[in-house]
PDB file of N, CA and C in Angstrom:
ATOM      1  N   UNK A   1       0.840  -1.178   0.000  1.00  0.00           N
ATOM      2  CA  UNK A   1       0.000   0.000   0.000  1.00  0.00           C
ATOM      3  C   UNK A   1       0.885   1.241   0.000  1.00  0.00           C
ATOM      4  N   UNK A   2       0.674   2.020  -0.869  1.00  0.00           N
ATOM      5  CA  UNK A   2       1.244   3.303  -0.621  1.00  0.00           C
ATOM      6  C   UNK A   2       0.440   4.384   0.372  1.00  0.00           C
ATOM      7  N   UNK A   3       1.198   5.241   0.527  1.00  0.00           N
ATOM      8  CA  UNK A   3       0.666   6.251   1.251  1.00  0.00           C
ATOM      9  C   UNK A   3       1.473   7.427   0.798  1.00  0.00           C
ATOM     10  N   UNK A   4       0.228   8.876   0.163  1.00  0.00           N
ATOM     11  CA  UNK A   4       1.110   9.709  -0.114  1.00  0.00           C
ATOM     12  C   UNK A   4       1.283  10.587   1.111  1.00  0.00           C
ATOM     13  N   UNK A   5       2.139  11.754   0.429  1.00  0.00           N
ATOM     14  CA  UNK A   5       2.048  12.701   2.064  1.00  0.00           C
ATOM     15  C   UNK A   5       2.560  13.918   1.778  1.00  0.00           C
ATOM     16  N   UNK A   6       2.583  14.691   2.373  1.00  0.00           N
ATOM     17  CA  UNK A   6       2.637  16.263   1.872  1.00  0.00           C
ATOM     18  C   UNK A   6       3.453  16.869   3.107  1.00  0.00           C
ATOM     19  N   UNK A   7       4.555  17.975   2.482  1.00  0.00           N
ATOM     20  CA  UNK A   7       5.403  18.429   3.662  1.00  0.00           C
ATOM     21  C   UNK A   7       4.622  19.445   3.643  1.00  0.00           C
ATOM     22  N   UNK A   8       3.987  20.334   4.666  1.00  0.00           N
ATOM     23  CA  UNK A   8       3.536  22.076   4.146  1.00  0.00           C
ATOM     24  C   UNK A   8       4.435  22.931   4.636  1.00  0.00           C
ATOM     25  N   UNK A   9       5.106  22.957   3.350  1.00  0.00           N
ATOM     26  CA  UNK A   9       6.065  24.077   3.144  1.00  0.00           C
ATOM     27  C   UNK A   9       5.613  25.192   2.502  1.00  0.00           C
ATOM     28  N   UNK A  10       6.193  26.279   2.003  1.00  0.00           N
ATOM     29  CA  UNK A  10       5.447  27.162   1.103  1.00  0.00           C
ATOM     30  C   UNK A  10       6.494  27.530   0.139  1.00  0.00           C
ATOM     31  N   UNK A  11       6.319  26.649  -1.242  1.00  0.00           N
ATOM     32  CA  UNK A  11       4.964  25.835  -1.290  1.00  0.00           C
ATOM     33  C   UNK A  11       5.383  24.483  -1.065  1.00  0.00           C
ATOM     34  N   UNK A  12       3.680  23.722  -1.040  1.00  0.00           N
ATOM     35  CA  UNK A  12       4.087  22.703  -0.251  1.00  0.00           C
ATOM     36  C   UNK A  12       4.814  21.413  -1.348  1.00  0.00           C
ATOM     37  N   UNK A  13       5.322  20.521  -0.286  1.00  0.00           N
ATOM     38  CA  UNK A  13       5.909  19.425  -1.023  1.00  0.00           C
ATOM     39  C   UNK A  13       5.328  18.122  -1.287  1.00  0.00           C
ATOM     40  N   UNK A  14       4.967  17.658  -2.399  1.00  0.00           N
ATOM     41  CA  UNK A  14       3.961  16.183  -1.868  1.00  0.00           C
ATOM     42  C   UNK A  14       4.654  15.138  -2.857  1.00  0.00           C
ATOM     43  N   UNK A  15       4.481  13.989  -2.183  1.00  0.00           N
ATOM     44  CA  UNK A  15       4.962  12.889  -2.614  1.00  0.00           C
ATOM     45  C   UNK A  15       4.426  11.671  -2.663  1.00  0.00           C
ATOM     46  N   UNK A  16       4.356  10.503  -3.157  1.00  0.00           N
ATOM     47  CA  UNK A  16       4.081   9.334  -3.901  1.00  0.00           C
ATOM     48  C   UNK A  16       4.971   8.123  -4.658  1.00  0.00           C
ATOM     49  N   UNK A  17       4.655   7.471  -4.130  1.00  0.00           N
ATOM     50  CA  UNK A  17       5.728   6.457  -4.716  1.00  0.00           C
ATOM     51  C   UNK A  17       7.075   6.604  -4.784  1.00  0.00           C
ATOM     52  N   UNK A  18       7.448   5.645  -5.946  1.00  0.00           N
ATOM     53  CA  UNK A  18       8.921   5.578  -5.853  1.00  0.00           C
ATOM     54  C   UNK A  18       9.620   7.278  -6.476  1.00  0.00           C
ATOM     55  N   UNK A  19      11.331   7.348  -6.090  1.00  0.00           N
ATOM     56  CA  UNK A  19      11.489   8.342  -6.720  1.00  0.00           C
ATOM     57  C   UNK A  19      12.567   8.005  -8.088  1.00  0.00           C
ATOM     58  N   UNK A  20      12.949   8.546  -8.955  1.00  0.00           N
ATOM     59  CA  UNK A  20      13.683   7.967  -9.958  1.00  0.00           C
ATOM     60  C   UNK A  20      14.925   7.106  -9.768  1.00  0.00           C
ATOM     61  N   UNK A  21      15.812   7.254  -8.491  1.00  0.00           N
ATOM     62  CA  UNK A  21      16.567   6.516  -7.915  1.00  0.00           C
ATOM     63  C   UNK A  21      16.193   5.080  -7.385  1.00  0.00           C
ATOM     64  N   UNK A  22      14.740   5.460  -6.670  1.00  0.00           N
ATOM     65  CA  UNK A  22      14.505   4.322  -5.900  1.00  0.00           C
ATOM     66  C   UNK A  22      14.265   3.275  -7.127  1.00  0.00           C
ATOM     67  N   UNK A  23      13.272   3.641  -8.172  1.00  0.00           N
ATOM     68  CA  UNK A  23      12.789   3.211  -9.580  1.00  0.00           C
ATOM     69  C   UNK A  23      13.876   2.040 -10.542  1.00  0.00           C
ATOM     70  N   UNK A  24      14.977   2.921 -10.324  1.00  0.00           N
ATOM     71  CA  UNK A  24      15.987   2.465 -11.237  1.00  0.00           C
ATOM     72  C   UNK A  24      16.845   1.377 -10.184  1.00  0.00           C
ATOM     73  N   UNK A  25      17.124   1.177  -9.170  1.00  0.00           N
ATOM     74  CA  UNK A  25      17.136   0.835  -8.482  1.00  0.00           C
ATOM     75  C   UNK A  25      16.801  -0.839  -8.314  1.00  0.00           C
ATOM     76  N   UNK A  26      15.287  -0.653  -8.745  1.00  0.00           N
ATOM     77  CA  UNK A  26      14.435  -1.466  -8.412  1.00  0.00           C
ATOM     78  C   UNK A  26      14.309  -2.413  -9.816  1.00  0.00           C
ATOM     79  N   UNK A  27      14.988  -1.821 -10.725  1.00  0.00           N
ATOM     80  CA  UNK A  27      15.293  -2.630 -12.346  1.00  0.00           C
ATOM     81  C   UNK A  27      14.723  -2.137 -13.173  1.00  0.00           C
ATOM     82  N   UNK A  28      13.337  -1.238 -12.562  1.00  0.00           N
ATOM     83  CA  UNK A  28      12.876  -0.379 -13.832  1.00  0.00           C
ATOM     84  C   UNK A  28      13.588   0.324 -15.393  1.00  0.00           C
ATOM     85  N   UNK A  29      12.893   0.291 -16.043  1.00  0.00           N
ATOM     86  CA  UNK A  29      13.223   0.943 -16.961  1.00  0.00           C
ATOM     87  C   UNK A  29      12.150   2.373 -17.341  1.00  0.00           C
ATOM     88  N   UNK A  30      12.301   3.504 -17.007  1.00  0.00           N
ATOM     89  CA  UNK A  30      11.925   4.513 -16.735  1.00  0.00           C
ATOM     90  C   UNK A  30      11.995   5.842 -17.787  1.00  0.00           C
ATOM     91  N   UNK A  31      10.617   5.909 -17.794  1.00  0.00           N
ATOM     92  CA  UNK A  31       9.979   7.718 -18.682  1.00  0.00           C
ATOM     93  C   UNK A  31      10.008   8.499 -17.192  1.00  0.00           C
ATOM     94  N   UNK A  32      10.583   9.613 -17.461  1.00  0.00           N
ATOM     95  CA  UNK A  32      10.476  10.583 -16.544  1.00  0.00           C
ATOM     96  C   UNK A  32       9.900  11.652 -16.900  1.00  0.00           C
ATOM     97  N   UNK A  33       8.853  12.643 -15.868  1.00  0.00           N
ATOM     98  CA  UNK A  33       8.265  13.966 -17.038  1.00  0.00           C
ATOM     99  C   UNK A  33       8.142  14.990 -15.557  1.00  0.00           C
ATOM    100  N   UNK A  34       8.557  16.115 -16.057  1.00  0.00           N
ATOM    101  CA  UNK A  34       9.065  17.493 -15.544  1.00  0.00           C
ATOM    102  C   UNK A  34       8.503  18.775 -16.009  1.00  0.00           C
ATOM    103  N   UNK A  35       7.808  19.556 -14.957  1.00  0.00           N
ATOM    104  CA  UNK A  35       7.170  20.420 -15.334  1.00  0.00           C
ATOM    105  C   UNK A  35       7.414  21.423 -14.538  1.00  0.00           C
ATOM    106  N   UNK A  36       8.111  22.774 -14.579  1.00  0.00           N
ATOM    107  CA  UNK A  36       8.165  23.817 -13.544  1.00  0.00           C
ATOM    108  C   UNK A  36       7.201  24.289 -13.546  1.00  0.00           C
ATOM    109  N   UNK A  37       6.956  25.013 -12.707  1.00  0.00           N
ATOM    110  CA  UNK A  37       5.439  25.298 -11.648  1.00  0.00           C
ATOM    111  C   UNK A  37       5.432  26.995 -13.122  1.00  0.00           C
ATOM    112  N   UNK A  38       6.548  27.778 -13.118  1.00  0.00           N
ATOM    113  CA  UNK A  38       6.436  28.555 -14.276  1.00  0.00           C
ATOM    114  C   UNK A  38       5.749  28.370 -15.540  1.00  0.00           C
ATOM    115  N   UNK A  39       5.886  27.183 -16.262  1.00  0.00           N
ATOM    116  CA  UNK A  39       5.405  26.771 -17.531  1.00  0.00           C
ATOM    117  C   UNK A  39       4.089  26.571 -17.306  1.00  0.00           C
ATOM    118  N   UNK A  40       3.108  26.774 -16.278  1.00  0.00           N
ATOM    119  CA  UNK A  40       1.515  25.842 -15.882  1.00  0.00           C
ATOM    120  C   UNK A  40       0.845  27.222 -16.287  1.00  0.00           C
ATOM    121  N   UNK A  41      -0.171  27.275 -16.769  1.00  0.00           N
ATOM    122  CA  UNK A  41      -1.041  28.622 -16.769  1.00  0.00           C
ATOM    123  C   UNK A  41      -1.519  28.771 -15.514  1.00  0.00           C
ATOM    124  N   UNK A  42      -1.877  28.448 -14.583  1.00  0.00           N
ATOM    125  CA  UNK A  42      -2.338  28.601 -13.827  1.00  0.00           C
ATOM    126  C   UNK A  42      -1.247  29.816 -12.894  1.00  0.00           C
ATOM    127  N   UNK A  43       0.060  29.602 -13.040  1.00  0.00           N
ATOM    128  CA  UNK A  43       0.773  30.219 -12.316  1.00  0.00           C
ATOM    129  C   UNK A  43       0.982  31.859 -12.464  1.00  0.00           C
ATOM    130  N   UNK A  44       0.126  32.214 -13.645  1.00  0.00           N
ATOM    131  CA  UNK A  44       0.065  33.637 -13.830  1.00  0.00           C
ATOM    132  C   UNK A  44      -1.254  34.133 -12.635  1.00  0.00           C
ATOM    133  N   UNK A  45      -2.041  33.593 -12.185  1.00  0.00           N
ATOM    134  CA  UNK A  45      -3.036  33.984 -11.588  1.00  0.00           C
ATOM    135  C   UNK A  45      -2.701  33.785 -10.359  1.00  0.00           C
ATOM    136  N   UNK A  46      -1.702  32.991 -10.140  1.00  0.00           N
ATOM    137  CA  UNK A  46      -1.435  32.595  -8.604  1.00  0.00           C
ATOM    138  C   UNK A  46      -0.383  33.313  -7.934  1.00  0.00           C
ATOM    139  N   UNK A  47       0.185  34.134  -8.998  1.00  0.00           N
ATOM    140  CA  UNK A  47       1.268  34.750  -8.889  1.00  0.00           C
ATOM    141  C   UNK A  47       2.318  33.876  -8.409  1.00  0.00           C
ATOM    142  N   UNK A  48       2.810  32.714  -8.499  1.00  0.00           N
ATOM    143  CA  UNK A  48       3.885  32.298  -7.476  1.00  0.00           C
ATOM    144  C   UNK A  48       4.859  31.300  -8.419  1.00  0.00           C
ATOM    145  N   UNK A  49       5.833  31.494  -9.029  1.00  0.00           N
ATOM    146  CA  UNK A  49       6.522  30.534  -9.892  1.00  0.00           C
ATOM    147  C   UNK A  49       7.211  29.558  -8.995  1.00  0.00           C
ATOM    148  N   UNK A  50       7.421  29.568  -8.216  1.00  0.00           N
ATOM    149  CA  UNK A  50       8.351  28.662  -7.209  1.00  0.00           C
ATOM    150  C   UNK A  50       7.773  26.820  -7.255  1.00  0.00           C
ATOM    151  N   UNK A  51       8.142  26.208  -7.736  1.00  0.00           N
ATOM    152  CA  UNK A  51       7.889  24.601  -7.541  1.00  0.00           C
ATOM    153  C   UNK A  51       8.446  24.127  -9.230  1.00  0.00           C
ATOM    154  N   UNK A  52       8.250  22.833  -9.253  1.00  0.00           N
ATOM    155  CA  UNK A  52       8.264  21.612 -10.071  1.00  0.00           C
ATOM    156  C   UNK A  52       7.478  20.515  -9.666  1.00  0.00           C
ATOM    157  N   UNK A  53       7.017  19.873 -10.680  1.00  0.00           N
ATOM    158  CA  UNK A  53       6.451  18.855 -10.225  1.00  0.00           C
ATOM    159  C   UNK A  53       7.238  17.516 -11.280  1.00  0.00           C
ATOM    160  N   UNK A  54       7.234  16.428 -10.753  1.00  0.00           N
ATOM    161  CA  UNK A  54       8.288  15.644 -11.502  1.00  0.00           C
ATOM    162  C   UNK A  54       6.942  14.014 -11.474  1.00  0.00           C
ATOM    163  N   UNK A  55       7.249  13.202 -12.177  1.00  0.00           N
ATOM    164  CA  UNK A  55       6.681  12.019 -12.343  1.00  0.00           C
ATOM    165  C   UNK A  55       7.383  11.062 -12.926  1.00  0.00           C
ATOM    166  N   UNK A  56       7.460   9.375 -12.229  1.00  0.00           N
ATOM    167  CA  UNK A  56       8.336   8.223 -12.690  1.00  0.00           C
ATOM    168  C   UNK A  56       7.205   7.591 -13.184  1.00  0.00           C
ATOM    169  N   UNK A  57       7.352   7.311 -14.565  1.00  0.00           N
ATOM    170  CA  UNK A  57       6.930   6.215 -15.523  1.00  0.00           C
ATOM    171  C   UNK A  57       7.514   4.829 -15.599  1.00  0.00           C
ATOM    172  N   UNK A  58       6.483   3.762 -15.470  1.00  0.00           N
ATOM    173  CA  UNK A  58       7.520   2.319 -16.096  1.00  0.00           C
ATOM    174  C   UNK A  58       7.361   2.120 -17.368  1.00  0.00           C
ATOM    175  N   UNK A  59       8.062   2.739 -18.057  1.00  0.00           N
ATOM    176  CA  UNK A  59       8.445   2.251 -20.011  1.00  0.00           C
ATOM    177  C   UNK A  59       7.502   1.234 -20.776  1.00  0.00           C
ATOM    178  N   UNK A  60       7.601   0.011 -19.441  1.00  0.00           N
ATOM    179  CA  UNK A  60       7.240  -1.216 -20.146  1.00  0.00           C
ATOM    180  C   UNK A  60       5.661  -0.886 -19.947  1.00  0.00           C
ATOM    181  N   UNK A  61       4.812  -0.710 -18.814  1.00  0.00           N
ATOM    182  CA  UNK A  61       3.488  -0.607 -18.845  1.00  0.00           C
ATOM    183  C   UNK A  61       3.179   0.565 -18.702  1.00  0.00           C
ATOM    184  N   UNK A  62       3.616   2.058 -19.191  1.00  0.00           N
ATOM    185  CA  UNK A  62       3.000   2.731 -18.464  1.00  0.00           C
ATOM    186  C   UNK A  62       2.120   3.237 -17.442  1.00  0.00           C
ATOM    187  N   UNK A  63       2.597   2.542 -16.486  1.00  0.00           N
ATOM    188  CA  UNK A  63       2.000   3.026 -15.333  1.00  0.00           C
ATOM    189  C   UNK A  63       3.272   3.503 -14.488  1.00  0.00           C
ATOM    190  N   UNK A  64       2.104   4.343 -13.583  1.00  0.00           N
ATOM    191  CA  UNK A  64       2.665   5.760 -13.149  1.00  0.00           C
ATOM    192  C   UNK A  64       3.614   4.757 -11.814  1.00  0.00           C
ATOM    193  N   UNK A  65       4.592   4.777 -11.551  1.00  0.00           N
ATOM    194  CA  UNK A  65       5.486   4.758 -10.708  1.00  0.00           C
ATOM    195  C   UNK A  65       5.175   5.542  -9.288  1.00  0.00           C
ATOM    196  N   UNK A  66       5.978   6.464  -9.594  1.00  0.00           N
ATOM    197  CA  UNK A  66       5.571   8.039  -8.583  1.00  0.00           C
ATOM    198  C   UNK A  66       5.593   9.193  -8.883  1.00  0.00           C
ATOM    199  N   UNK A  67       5.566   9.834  -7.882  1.00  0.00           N
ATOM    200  CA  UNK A  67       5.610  11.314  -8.761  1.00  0.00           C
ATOM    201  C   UNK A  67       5.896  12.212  -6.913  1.00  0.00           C
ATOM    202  N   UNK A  68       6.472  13.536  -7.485  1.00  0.00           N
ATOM    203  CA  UNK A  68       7.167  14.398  -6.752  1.00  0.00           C
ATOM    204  C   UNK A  68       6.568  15.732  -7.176  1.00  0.00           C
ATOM    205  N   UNK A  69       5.467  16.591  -6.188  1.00  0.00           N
ATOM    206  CA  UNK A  69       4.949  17.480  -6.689  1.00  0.00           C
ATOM    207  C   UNK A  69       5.630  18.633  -5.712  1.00  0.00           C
ATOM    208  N   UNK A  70       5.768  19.980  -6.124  1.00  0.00           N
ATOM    209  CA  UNK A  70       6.673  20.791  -5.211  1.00  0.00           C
ATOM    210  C   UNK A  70       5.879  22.042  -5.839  1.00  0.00           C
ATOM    211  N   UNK A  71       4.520  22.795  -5.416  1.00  0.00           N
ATOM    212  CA  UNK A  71       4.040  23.826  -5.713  1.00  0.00           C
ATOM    213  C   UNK A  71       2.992  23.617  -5.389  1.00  0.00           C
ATOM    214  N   UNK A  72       2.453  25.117  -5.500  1.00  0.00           N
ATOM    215  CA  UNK A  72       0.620  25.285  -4.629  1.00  0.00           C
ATOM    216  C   UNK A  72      -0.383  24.248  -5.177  1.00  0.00           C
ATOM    217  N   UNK A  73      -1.083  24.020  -4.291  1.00  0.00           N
ATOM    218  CA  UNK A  73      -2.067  22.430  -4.321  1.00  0.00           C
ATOM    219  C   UNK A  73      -1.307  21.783  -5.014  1.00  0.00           C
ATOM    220  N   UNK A  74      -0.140  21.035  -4.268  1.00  0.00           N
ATOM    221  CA  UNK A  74       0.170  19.647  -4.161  1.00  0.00           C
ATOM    222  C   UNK A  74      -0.295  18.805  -3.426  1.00  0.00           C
ATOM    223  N   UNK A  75      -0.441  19.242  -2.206  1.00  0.00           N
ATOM    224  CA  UNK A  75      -1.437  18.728  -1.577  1.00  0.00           C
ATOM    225  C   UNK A  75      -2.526  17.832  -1.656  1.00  0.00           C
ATOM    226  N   UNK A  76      -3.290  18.538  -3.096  1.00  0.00           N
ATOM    227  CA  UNK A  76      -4.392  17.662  -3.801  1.00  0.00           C
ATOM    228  C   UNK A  76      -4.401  17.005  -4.714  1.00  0.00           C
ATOM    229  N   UNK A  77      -3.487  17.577  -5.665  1.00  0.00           N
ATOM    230  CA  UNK A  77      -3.020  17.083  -6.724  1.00  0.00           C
ATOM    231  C   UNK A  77      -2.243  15.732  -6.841  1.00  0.00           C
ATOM    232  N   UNK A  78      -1.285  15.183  -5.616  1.00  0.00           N
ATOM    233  CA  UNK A  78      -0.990  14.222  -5.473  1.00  0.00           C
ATOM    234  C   UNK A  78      -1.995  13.261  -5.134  1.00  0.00           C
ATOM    235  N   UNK A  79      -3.350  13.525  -4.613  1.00  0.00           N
ATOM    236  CA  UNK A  79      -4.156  12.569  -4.521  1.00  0.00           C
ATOM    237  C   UNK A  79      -5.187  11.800  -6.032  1.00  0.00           C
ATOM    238  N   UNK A  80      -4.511  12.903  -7.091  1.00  0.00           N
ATOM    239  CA  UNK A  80      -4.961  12.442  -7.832  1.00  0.00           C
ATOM    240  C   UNK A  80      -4.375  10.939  -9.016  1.00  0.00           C
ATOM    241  N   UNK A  81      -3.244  11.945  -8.506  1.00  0.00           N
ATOM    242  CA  UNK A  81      -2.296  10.421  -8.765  1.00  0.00           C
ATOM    243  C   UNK A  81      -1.988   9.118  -8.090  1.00  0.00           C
ATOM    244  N   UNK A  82      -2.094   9.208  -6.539  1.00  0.00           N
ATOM    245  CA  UNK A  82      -2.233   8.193  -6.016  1.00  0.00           C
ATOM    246  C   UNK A  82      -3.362   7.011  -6.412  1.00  0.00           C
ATOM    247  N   UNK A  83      -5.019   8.554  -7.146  1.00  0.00           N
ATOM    248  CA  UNK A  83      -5.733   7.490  -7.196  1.00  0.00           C
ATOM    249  C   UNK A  83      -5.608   6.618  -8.384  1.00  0.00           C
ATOM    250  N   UNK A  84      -4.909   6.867  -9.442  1.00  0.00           N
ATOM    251  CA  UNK A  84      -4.298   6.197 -10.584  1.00  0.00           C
ATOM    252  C   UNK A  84      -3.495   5.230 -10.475  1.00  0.00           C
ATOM    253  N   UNK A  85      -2.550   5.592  -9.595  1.00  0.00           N
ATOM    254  CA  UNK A  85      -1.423   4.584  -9.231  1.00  0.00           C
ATOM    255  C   UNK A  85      -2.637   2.972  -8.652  1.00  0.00           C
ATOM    256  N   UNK A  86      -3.445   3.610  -7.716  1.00  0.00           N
ATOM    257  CA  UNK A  86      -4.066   2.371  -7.283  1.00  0.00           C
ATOM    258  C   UNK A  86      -5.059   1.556  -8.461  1.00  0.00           C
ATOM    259  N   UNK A  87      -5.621   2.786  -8.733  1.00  0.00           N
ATOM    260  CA  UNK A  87      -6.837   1.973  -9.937  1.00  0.00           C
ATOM    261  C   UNK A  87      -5.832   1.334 -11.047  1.00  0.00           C
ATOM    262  N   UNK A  88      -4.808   1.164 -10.841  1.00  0.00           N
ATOM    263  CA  UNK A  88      -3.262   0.971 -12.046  1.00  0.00           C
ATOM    264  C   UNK A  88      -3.774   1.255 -13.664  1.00  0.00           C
ATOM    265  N   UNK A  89      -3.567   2.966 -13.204  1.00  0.00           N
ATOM    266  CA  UNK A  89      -4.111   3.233 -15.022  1.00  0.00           C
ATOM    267  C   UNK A  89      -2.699   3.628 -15.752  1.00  0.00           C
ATOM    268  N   UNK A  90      -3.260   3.852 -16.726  1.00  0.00           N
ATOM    269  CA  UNK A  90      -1.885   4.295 -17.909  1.00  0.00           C
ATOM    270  C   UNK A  90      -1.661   5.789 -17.408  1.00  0.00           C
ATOM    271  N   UNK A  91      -0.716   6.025 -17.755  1.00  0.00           N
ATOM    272  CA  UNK A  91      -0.153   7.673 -17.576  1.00  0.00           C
ATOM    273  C   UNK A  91      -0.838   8.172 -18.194  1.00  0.00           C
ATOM    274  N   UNK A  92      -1.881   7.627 -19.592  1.00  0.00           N
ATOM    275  CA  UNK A  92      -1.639   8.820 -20.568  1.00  0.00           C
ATOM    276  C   UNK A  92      -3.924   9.121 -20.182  1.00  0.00           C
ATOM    277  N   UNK A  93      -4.185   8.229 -19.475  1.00  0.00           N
ATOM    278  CA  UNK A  93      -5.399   8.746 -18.707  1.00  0.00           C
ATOM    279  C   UNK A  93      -5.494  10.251 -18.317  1.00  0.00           C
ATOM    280  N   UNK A  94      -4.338  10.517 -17.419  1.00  0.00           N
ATOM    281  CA  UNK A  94      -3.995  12.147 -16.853  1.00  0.00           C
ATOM    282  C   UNK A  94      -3.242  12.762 -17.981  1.00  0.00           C
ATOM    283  N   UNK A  95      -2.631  12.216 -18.742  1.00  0.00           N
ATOM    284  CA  UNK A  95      -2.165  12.771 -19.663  1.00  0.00           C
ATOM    285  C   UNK A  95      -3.335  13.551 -20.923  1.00  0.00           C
ATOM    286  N   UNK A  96      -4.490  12.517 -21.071  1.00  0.00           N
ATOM    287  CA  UNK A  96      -5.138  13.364 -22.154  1.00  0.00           C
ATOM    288  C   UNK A  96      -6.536  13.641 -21.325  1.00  0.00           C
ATOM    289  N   UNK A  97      -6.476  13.815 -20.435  1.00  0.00           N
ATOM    290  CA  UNK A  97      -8.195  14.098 -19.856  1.00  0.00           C
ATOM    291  C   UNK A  97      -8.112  15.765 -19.616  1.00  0.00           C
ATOM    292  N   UNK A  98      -9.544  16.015 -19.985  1.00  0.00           N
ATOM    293  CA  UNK A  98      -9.436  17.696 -20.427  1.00  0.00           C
ATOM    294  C   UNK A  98     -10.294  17.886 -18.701  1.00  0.00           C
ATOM    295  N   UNK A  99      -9.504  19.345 -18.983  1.00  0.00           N
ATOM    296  CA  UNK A  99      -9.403  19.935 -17.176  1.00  0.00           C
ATOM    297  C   UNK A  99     -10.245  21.082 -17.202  1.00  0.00           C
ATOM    298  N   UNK A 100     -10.383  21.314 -16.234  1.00  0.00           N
ATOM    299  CA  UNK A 100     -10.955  23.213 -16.457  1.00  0.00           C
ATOM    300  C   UNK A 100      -9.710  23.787 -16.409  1.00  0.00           C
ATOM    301  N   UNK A 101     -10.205  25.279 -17.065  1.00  0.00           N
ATOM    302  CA  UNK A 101      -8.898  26.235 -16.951  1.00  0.00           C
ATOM    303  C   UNK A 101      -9.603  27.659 -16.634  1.00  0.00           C
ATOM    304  N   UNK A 102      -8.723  27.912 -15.808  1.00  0.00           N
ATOM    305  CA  UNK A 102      -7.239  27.493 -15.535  1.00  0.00           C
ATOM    306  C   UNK A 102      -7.081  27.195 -13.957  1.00  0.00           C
ATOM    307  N   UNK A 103      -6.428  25.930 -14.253  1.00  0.00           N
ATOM    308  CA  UNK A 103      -6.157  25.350 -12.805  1.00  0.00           C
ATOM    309  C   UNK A 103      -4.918  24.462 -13.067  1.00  0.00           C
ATOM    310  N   UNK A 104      -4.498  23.781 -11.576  1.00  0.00           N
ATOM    311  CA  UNK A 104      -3.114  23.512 -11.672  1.00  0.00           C
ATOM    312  C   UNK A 104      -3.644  22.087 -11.954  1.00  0.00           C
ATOM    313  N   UNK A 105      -4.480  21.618 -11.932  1.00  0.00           N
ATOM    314  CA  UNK A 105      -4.401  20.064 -12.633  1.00  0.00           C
ATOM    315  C   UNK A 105      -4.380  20.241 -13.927  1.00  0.00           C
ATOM    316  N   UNK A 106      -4.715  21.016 -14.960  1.00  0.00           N
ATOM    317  CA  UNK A 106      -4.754  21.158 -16.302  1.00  0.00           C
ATOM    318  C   UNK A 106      -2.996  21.229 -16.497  1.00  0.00           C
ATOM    319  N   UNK A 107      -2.089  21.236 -15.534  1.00  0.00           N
ATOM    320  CA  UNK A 107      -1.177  20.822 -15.940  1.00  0.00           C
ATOM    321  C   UNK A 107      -0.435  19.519 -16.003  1.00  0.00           C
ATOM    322  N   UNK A 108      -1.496  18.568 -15.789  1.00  0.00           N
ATOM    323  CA  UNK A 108      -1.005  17.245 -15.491  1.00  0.00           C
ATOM    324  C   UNK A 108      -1.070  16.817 -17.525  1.00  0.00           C
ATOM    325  N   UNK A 109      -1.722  17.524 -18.132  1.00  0.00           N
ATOM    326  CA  UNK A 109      -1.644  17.455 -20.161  1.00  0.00           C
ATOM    327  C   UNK A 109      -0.263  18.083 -20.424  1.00  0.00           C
ATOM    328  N   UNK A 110       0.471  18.847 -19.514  1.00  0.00           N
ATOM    329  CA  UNK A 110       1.911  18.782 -19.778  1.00  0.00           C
ATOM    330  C   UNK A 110       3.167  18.078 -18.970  1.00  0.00           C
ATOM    331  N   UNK A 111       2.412  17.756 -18.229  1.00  0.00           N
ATOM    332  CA  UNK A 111       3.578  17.036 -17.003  1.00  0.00           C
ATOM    333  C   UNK A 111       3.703  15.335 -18.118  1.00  0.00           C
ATOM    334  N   UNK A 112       2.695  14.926 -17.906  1.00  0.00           N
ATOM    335  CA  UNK A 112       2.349  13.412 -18.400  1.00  0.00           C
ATOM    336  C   UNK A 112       2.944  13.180 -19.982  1.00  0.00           C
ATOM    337  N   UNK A 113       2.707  14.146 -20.502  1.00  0.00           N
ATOM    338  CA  UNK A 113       2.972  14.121 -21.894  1.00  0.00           C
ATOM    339  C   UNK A 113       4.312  14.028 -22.719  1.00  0.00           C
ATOM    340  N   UNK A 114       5.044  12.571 -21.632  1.00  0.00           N
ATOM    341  CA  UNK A 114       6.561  12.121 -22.242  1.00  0.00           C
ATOM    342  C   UNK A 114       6.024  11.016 -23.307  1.00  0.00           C
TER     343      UNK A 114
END
């Protein structure tokens, strides 16, 4: 069972699963996808560029590994991936599902999109 968890920092830090070390590690063979908190639309309204959010792919099934979120609502946003990780969907579920905008999950169509 995983368990995610969130540091509240500002901004906060949240986490999930493995991290690309632990991944590779573990024999994986690994897609990695990287998104600074700058590149998200959402971050013009929030005023706050400060974070990244990062995600481990397994190559062979796409499914989501873990992921490392570091910006405003991570918090929640990691629960959305946890719930993927459990329902064991493909990456590209969060990858092509249309979001409202502008919000910081509408950046999971650029995070996902290795």
């Amino acid at each position: 069972m995983l368990y995610p968890y969130t540091v509240f920092l500002d901004p906060p830090l949240s986490r999930v699963g493995l991290t690309t070390k632990e991944a590779k590690a573990q024999g994986y063979k690994i897609k990695e996808g990287t998104l600074p908190v700058n590149h998200m639309p959402r971050h013009k309204i929030n005023n706050d560029v400060r974070g990244i959010f990062k995600v481990v792919i397994d190559e062979a099934t796409h499914k989501i590994l873990g992921a490392t979120l570091y910006g405003m609502q991570s918090e929640e946003l990691i629960n959305i991936i946890k719930l993927a990780i459990d329902q064991d969907l493909d990456y590209t579920i969060l990858r092509d599902s249309i979001y409202t905008h502008p919000t910081m999950i509408e950046s999971f169509n650029d995070l996902f999109n290795i």
